[in-house]
C-alpha atoms as a PDB file:
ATOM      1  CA  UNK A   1      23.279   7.066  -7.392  1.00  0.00           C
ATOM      2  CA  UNK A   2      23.452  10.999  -8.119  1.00  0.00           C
ATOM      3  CA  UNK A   3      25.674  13.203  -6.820  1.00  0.00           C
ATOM      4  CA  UNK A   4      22.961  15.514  -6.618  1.00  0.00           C
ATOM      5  CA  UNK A   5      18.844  15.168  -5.950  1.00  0.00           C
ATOM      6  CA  UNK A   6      16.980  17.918  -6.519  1.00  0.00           C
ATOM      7  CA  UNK A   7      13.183  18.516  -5.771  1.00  0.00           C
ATOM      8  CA  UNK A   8      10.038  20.448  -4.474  1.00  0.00           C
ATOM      9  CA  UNK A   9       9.865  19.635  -0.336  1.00  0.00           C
ATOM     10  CA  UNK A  10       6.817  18.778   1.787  1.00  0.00           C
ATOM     11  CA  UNK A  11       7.649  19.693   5.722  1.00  0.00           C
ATOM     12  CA  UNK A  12       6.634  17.711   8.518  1.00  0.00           C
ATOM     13  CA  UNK A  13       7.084  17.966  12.197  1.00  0.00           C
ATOM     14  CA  UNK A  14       9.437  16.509  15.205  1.00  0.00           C
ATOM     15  CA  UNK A  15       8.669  12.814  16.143  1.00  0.00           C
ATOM     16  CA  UNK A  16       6.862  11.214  12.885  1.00  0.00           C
ATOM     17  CA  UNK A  17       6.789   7.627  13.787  1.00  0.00           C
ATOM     18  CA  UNK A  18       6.411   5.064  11.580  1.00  0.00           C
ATOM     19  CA  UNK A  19       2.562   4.872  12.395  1.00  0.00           C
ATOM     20  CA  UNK A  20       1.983   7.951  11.229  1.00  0.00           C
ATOM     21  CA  UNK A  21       4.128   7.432   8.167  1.00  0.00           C
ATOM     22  CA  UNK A  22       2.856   4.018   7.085  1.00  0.00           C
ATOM     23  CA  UNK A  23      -0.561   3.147   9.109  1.00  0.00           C
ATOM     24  CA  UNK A  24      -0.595  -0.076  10.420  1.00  0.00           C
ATOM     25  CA  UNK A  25      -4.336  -0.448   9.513  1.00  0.00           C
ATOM     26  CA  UNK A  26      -2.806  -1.133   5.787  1.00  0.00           C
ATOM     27  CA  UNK A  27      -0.161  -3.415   6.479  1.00  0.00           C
ATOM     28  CA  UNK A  28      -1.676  -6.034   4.288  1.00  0.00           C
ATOM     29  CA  UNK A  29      -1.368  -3.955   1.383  1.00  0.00           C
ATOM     30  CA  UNK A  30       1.227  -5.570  -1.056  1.00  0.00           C
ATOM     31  CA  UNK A  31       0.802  -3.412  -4.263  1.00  0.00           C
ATOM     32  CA  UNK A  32       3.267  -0.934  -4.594  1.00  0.00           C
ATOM     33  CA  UNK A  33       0.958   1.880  -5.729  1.00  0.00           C
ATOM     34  CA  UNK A  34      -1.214   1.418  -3.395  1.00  0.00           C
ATOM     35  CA  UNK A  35       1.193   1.599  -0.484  1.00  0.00           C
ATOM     36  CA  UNK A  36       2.476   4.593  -1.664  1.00  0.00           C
ATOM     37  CA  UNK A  37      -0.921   6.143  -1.803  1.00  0.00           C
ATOM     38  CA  UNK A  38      -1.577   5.859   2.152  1.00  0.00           C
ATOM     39  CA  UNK A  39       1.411   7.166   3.247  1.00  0.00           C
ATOM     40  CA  UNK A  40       2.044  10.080   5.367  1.00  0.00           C
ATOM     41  CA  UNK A  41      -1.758   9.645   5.974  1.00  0.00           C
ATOM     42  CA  UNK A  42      -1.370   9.849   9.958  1.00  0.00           C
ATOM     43  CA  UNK A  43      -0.019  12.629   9.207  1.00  0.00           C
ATOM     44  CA  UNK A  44      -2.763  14.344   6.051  1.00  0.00           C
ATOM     45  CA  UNK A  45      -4.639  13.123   4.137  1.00  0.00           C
ATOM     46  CA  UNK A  46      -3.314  15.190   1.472  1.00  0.00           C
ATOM     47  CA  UNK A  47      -0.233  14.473   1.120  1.00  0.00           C
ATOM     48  CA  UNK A  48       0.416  11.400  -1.079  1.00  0.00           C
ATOM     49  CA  UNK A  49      -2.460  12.282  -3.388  1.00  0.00           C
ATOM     50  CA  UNK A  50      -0.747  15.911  -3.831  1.00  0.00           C
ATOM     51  CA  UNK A  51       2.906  15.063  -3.889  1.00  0.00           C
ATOM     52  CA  UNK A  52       5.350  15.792  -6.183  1.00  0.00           C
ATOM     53  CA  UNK A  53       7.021  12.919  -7.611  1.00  0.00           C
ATOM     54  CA  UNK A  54      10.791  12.659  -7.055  1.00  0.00           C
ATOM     55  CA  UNK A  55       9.637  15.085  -3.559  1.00  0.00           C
ATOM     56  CA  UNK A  56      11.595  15.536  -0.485  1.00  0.00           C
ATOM     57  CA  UNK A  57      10.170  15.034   3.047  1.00  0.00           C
ATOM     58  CA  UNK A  58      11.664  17.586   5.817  1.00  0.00           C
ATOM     59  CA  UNK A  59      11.233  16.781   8.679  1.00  0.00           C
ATOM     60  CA  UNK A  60      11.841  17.986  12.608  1.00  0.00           C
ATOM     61  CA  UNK A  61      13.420  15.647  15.411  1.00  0.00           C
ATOM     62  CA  UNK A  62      13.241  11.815  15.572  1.00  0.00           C
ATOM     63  CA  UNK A  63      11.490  10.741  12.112  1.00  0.00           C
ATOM     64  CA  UNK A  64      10.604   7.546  11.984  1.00  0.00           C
ATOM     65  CA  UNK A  65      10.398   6.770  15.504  1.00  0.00           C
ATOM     66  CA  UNK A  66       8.674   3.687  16.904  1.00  0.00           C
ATOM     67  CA  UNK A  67       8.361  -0.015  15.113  1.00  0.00           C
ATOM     68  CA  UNK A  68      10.695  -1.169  13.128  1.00  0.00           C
ATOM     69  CA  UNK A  69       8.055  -1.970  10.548  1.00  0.00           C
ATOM     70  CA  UNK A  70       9.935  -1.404   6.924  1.00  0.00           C
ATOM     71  CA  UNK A  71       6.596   0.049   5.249  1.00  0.00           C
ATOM     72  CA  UNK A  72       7.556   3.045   6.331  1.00  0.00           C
ATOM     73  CA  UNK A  73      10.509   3.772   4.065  1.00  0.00           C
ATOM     74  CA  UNK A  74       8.597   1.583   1.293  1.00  0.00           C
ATOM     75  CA  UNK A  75       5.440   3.734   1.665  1.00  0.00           C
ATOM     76  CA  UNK A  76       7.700   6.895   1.317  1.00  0.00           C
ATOM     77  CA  UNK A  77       9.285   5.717  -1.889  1.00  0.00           C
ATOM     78  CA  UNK A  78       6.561   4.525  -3.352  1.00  0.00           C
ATOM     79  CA  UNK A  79       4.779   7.775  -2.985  1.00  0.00           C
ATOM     80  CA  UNK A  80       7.351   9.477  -4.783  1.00  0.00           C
ATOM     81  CA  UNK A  81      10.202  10.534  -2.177  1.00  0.00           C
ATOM     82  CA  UNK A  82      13.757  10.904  -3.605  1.00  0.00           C
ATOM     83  CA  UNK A  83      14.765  11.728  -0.013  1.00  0.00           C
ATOM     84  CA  UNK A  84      14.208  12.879   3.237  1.00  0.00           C
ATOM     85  CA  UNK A  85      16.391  15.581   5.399  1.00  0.00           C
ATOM     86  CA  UNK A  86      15.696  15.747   8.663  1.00  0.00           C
ATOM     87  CA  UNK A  87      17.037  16.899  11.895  1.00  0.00           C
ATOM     88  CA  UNK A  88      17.516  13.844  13.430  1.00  0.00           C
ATOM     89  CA  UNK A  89      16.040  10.223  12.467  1.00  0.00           C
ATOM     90  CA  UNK A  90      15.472   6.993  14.704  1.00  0.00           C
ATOM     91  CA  UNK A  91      18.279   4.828  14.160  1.00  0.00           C
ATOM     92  CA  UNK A  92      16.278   1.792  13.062  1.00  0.00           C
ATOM     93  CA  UNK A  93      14.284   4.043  10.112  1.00  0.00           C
ATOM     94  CA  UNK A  94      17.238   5.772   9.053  1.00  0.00           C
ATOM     95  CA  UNK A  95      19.240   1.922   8.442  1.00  0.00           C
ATOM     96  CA  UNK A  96      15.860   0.605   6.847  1.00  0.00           C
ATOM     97  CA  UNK A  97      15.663   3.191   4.372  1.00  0.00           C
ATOM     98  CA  UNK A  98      19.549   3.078   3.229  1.00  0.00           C
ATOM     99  CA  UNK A  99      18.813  -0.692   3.013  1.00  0.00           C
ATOM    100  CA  UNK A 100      15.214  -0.225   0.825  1.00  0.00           C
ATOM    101  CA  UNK A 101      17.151   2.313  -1.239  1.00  0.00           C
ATOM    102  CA  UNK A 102      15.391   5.680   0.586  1.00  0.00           C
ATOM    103  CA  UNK A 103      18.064   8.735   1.003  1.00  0.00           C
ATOM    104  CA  UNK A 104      17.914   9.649   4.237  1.00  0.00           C
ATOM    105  CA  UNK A 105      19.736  12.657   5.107  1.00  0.00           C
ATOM    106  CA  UNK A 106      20.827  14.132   8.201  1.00  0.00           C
ATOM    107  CA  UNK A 107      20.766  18.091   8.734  1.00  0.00           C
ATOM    108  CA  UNK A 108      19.905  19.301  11.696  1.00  0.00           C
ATOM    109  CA  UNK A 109      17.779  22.441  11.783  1.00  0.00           C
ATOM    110  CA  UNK A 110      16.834  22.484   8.089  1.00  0.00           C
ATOM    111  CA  UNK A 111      13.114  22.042   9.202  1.00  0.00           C
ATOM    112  CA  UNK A 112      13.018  25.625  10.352  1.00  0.00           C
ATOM    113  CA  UNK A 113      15.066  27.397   7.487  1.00  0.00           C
ATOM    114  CA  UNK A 114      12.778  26.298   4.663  1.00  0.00           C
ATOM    115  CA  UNK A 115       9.534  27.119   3.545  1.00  0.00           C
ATOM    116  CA  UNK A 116       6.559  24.564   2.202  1.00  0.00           C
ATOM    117  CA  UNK A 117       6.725  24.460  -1.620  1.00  0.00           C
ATOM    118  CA  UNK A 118      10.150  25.516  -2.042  1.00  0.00           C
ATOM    119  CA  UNK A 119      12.759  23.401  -3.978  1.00  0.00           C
ATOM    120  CA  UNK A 120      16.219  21.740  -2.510  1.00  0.00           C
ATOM    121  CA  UNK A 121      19.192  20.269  -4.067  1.00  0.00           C
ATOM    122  CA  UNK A 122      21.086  17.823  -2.092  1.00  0.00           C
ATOM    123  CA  UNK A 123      24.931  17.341  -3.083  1.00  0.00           C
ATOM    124  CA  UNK A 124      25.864  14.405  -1.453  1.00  0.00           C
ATOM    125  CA  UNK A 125      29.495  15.035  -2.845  1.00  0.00           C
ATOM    126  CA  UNK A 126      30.215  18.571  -0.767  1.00  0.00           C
ATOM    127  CA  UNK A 127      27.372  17.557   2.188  1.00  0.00           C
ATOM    128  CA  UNK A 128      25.124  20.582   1.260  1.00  0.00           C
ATOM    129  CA  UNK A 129      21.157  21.547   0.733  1.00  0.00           C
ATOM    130  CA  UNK A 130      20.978  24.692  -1.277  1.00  0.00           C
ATOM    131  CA  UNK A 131      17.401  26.098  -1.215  1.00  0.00           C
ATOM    132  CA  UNK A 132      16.804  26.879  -5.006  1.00  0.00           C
ATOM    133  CA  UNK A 133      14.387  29.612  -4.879  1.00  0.00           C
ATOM    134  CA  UNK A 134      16.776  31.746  -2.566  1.00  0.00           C
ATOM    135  CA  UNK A 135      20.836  30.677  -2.969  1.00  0.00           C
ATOM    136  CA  UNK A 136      20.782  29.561   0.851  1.00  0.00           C
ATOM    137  CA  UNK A 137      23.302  26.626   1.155  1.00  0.00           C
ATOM    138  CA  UNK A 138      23.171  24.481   4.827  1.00  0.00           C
ATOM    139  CA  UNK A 139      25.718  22.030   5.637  1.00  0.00           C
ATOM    140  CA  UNK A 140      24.141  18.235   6.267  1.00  0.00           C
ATOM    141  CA  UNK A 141      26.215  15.120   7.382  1.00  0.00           C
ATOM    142  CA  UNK A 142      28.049  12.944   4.480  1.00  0.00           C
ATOM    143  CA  UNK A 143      26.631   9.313   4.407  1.00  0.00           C
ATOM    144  CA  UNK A 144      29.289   6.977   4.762  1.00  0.00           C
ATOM    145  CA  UNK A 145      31.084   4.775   2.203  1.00  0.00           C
ATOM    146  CA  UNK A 146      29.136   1.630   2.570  1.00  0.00           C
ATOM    147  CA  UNK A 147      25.655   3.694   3.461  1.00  0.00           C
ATOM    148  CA  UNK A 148      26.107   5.039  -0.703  1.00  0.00           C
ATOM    149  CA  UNK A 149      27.507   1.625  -1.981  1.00  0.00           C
ATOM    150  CA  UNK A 150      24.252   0.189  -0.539  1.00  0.00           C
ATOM    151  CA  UNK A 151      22.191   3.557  -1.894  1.00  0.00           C
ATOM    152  CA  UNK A 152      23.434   3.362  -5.326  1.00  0.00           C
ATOM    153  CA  UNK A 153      22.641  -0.469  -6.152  1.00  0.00           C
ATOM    154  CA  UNK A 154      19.152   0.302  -4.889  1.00  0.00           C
ATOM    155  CA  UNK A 155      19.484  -1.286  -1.655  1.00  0.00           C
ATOM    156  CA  UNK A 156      20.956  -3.629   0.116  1.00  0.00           C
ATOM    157  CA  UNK A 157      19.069  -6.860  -1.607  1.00  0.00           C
ATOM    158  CA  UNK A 158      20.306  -5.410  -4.956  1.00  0.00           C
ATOM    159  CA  UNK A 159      23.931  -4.896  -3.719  1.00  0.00           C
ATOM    160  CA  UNK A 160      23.794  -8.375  -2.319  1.00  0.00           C
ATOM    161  CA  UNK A 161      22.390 -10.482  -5.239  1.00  0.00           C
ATOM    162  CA  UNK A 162      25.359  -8.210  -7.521  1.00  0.00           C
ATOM    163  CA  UNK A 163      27.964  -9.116  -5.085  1.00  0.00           C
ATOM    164  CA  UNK A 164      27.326 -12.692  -5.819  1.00  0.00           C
ATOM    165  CA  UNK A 165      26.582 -12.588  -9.017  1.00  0.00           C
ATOM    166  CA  UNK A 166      22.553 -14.066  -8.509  1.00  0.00           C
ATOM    167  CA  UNK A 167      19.663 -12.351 -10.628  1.00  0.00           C
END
């Protein structure tokens, strides 16, 4: 994985549950694409259709509260999300999307020092999100050792099937 991931940010509000991020009326979706194209939609419409690819999500307070349902990080990458910062995330979303390969970041109050449109850089090295547009830097919190091991083989089935040596 990067040391750095840099791109144009879509904000959302406090308590995004997984519902809202992944529908459950498309559950039995299985094509990538597709899943990607629904997400957010409890949220807009317009936002998978319109965002950028290689995006980042801000978001409030508690994203990705309620099921545990996995869609939710799956819908988010597939729709083009190289991360998502947010105040605080529920604890079952926020080990999901480490394990699916989603970069979730932790840093609390970003969702009220940055605009719509504008572009961040995340250093996951020094644990800071520099708004591009203005120079602003904001601490975050560090993901652990064995949260990045799992993050840079692509997840967790990827780490797994290298760690013992299975295609």
């Amino acid at each position: 994985m990067k040391t750095e991931v840099t791109g144009k940010i879509i904000i959302v509000g406090d308590n995004i549950d997984t519902d809202q991020i992944y529908p459950g009326r498309f559950l039995a979706i299985t094509d990538p694409k597709e899943i990607g194209s629904h997400c957010l939609c409890g949220v807009s419409e317009d936002i998978a259709p319109n965002f950028p690819q290689g995006g980042i999500v801000v978001a409030g307070r508690n994203f990705g509260c309620g099921s545990s349902r996995e869609h939710a990080p799956i819908a988010l990458l597939n729709m083009g999300a190289s991360a998502v910062l947010a105040d605080s995330f529920a604890r079952i979303f926020f080990r999901n999307a480490i394990n699916l390969g989603l970069l979730p970041i932790i840093c609390k109050g970003i969702s009220s020092k940055v605009k719509e449109g504008q572009t961040l850089t995340v250093n996951l090295e020094k644990g800071t999100v520099t708004v591009q547009e203005t120079g602003e830097s904001y601490p975050c919190e560090q993901l652990g050792e064995q949260a990045m091991k799992i993050l840079e083989a692509g997840g967790i089935k990827p780490l797994m099937r290298k760690r013992f040596g299975k295609e």
